[in-house]
PDB file of N, CA and C in Angstrom:
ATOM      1  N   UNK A   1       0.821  -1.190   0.000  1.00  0.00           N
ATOM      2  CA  UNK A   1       0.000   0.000   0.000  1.00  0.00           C
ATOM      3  C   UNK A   1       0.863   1.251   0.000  1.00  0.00           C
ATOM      4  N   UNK A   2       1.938   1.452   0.733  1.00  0.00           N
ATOM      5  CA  UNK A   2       2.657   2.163   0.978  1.00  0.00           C
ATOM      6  C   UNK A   2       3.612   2.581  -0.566  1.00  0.00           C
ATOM      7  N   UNK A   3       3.873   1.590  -1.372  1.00  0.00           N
ATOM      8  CA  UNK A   3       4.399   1.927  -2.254  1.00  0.00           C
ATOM      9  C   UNK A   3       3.589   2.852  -3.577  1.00  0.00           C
ATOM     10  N   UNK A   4       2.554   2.052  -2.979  1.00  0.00           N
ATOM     11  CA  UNK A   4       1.214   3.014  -4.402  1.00  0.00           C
ATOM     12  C   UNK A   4       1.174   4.529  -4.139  1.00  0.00           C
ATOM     13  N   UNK A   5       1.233   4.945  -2.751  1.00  0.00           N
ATOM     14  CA  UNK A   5       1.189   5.896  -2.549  1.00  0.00           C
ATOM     15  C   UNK A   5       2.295   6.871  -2.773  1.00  0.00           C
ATOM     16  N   UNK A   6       3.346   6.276  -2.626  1.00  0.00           N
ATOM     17  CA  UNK A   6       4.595   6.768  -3.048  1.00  0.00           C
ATOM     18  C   UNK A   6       4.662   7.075  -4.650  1.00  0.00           C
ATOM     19  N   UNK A   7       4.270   6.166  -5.399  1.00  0.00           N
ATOM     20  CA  UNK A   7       4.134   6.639  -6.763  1.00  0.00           C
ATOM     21  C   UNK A   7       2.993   7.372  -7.319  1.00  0.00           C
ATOM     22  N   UNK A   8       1.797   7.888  -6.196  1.00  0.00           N
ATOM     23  CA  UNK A   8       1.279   8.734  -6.738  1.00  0.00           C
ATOM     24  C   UNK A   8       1.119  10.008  -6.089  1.00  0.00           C
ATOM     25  N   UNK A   9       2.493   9.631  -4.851  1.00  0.00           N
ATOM     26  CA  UNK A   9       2.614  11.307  -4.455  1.00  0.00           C
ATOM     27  C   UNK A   9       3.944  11.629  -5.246  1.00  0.00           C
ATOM     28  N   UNK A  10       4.405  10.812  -5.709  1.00  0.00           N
ATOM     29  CA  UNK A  10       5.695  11.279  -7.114  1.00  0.00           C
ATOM     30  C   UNK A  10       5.075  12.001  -8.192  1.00  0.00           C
ATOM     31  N   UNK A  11       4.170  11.366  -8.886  1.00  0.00           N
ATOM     32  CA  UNK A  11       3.117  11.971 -10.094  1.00  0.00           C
ATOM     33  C   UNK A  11       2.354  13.322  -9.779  1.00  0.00           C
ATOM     34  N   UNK A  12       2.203  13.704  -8.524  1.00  0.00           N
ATOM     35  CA  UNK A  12       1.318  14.499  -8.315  1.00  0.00           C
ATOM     36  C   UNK A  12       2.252  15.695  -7.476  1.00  0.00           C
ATOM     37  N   UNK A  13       2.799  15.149  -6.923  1.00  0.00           N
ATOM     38  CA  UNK A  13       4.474  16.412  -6.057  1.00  0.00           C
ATOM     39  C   UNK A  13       4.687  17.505  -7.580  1.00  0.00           C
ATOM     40  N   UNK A  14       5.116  16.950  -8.720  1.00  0.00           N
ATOM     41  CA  UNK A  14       5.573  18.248  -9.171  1.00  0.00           C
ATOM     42  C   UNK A  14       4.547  18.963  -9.514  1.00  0.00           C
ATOM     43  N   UNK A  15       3.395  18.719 -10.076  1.00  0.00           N
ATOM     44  CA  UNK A  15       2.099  19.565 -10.373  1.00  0.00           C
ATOM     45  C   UNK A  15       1.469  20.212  -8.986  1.00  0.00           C
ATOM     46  N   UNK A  16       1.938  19.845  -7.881  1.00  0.00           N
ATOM     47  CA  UNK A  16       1.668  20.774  -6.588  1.00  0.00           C
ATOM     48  C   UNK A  16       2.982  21.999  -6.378  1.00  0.00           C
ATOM     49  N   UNK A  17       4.285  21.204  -7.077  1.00  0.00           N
ATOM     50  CA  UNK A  17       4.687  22.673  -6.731  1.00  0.00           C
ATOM     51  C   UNK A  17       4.666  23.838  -7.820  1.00  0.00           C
ATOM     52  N   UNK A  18       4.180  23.663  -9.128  1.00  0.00           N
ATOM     53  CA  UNK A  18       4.355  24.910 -10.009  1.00  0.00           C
ATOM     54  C   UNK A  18       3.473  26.527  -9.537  1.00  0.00           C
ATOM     55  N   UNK A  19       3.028  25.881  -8.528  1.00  0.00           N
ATOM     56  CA  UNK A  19       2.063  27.414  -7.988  1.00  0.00           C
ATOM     57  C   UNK A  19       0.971  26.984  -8.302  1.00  0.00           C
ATOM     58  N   UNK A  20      -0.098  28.363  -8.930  1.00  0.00           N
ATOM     59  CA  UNK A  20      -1.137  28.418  -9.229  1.00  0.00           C
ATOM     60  C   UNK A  20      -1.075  28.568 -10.519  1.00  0.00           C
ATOM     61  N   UNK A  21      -2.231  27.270 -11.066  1.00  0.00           N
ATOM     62  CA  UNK A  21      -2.111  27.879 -12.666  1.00  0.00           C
ATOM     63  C   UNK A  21      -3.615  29.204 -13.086  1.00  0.00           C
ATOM     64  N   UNK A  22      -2.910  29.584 -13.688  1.00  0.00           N
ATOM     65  CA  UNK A  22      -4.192  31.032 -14.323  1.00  0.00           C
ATOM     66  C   UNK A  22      -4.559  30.832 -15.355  1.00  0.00           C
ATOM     67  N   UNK A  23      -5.895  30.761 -15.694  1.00  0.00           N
ATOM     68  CA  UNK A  23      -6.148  30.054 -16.829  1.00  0.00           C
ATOM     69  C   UNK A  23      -7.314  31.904 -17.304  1.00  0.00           C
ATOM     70  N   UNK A  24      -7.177  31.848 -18.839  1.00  0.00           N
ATOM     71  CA  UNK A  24      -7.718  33.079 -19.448  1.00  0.00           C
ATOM     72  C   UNK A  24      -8.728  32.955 -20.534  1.00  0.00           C
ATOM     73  N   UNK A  25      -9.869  33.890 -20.896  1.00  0.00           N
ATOM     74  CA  UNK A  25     -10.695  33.317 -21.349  1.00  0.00           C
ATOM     75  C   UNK A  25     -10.443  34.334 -22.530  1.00  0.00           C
ATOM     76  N   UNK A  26     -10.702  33.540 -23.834  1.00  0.00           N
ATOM     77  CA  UNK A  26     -10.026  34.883 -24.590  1.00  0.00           C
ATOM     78  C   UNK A  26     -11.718  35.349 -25.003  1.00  0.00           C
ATOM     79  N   UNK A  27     -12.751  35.975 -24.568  1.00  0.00           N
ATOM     80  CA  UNK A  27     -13.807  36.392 -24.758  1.00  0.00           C
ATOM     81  C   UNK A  27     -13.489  37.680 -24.627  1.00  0.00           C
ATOM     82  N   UNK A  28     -14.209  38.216 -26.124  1.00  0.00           N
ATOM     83  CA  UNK A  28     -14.580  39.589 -26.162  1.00  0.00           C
ATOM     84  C   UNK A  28     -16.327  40.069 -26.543  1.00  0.00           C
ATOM     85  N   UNK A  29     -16.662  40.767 -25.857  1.00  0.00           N
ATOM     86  CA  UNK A  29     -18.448  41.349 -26.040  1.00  0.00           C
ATOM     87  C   UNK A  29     -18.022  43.004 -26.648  1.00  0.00           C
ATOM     88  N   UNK A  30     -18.963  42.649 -27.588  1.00  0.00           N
ATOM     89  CA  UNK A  30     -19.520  44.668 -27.844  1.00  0.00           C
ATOM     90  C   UNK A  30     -21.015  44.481 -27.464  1.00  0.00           C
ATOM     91  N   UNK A  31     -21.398  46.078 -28.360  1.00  0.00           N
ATOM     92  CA  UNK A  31     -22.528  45.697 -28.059  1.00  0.00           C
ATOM     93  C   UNK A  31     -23.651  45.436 -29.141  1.00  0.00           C
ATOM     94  N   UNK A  32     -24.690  45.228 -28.906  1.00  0.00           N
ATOM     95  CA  UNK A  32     -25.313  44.541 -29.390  1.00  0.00           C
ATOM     96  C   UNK A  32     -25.558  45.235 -31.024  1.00  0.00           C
ATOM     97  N   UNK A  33     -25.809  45.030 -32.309  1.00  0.00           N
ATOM     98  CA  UNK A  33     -25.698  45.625 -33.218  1.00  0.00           C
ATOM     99  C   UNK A  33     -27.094  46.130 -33.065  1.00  0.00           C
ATOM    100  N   UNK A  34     -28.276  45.656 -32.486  1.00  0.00           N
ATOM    101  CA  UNK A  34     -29.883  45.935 -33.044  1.00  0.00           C
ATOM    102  C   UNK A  34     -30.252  45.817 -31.131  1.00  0.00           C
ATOM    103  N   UNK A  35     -30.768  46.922 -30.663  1.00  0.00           N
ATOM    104  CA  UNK A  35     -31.752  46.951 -29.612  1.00  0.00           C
ATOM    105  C   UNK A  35     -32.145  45.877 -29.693  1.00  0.00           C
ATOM    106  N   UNK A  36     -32.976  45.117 -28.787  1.00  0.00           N
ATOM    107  CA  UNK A  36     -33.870  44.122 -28.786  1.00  0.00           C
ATOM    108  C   UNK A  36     -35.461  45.279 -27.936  1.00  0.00           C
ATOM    109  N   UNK A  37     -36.508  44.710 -28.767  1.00  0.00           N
ATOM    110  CA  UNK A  37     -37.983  45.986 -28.442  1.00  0.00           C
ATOM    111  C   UNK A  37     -38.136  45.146 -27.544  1.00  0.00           C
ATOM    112  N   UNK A  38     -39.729  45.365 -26.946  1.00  0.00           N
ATOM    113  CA  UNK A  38     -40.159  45.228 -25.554  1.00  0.00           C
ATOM    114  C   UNK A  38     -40.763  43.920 -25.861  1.00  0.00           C
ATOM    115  N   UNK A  39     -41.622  43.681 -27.016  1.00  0.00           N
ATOM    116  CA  UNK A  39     -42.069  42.434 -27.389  1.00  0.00           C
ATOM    117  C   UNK A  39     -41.154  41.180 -27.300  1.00  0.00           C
ATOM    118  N   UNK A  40     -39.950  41.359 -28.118  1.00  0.00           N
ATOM    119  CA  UNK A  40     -39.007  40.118 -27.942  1.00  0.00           C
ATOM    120  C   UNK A  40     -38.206  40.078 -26.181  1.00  0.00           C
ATOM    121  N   UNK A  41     -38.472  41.087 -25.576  1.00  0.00           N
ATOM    122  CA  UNK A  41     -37.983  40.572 -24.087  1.00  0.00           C
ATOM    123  C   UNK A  41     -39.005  40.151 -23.785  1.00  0.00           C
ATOM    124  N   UNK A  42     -40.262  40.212 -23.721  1.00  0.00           N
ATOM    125  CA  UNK A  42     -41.464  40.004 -22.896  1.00  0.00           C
ATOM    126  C   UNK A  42     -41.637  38.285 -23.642  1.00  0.00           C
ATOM    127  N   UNK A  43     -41.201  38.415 -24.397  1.00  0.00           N
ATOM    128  CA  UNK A  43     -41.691  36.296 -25.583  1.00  0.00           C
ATOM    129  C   UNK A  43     -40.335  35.581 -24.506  1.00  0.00           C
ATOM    130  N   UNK A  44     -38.976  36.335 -24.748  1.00  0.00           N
ATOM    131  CA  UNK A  44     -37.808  35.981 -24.409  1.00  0.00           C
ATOM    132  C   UNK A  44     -37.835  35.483 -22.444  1.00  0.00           C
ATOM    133  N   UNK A  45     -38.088  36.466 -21.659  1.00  0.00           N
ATOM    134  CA  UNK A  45     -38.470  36.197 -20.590  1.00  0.00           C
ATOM    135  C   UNK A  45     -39.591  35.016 -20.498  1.00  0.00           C
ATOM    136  N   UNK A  46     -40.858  35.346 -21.461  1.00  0.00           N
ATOM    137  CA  UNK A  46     -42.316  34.601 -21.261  1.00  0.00           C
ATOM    138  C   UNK A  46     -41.473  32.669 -21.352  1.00  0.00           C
ATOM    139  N   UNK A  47     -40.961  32.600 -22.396  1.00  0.00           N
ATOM    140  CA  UNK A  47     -40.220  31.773 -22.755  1.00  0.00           C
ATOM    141  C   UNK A  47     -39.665  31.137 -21.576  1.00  0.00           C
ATOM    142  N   UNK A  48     -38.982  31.780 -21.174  1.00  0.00           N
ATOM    143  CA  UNK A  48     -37.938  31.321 -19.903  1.00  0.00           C
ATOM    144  C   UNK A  48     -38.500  31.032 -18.996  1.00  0.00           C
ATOM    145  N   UNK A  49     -39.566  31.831 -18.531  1.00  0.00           N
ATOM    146  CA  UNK A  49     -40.520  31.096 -17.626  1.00  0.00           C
ATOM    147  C   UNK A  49     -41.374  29.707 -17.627  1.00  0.00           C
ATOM    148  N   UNK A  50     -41.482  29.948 -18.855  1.00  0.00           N
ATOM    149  CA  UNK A  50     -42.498  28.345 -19.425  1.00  0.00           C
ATOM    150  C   UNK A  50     -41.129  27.403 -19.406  1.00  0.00           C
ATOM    151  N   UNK A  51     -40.363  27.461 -19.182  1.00  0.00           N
ATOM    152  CA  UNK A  51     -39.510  26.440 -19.360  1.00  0.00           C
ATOM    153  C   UNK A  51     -38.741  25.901 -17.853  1.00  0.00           C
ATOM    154  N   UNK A  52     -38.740  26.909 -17.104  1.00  0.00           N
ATOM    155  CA  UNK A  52     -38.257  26.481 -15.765  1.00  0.00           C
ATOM    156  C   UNK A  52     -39.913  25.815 -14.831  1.00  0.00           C
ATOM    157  N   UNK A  53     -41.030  26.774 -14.919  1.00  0.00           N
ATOM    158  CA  UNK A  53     -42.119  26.824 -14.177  1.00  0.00           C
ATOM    159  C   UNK A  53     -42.640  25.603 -14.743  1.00  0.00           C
ATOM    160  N   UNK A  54     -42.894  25.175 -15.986  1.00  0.00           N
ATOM    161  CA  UNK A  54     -43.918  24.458 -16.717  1.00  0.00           C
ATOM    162  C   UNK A  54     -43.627  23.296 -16.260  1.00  0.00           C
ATOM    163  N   UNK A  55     -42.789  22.507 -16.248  1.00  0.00           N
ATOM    164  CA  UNK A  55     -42.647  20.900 -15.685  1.00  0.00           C
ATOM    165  C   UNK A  55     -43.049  21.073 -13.924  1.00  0.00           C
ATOM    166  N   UNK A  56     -42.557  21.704 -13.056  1.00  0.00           N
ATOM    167  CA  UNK A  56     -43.407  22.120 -11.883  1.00  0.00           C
ATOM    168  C   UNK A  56     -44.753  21.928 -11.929  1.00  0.00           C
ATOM    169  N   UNK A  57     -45.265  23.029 -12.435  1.00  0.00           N
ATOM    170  CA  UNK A  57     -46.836  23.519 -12.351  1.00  0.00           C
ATOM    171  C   UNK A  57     -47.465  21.984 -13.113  1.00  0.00           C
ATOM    172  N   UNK A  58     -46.676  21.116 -14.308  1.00  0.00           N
ATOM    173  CA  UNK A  58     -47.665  20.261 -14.752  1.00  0.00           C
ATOM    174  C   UNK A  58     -47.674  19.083 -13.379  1.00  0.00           C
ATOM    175  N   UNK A  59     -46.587  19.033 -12.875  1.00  0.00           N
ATOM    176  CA  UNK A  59     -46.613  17.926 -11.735  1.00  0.00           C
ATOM    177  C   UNK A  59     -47.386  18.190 -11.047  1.00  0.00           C
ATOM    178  N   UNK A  60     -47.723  19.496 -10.410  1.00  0.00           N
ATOM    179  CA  UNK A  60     -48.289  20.103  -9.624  1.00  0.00           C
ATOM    180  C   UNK A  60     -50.144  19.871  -9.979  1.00  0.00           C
ATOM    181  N   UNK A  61     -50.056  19.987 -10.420  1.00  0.00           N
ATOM    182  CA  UNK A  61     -51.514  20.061 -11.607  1.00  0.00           C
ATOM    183  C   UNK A  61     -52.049  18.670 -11.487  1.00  0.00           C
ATOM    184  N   UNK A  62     -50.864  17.593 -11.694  1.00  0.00           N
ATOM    185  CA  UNK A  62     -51.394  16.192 -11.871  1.00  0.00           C
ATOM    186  C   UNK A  62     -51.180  15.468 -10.016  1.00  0.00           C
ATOM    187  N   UNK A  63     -50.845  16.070  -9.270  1.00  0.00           N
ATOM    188  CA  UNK A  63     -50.696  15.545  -8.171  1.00  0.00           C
ATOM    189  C   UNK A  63     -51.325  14.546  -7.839  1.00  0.00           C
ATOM    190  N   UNK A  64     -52.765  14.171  -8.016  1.00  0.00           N
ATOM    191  CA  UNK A  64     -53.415  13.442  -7.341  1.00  0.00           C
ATOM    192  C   UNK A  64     -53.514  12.240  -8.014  1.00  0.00           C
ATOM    193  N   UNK A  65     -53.269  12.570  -9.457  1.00  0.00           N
ATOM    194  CA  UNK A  65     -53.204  11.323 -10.655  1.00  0.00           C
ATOM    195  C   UNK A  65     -51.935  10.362 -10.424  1.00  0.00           C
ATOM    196  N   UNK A  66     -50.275  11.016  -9.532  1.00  0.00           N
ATOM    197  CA  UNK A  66     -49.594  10.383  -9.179  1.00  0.00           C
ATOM    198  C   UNK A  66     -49.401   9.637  -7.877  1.00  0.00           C
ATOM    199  N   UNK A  67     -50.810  10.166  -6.724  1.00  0.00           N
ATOM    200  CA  UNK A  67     -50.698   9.781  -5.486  1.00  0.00           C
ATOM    201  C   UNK A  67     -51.400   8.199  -5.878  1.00  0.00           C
ATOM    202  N   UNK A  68     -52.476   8.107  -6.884  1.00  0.00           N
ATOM    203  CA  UNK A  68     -52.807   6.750  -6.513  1.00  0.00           C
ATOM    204  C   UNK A  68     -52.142   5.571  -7.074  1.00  0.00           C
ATOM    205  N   UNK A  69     -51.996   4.652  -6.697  1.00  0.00           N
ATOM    206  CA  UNK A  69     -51.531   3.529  -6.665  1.00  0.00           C
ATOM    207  C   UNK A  69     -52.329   2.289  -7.609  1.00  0.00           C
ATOM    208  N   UNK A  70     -52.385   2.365  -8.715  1.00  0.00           N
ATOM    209  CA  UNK A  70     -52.721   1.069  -9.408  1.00  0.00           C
ATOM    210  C   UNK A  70     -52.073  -0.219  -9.978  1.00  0.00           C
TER     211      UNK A  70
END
């Protein structure tokens, strides 16, 4: 047992001592070429909601169809 450990605190000793690695994201944003109007946030949000809420609310909805036991 003692030896396994030895060869995988060998493998792993030099990648503990190089420091910290920094890792960089090469992302750049402008801005947007076209406004977005009030309609496509209100579908865009509406959207987002039906998609987190909707599997909830249908469980929710069918509750009693999953309590019984057939």
């Amino acid at each position: 047992m003692s030896g396994l450990v030895k060869a995988a605190a060998a493998r792993v000793a030099p990648a503990m001592r190089t420091g910290i690695i920094t890792q960089r994201a090469s992302l750049y944003t402008r801005p947007a070429k076209e406004k977005l109007g009030t309609a496509e946030t209100a579908i865009g949000l509406g959207m987002f909601s039906l998609a987190i809420l909707g599997p909830s609310g249908w469980i929710l909805a069918h509750l009693e169809e999953y309590k019984k036991k057939e």
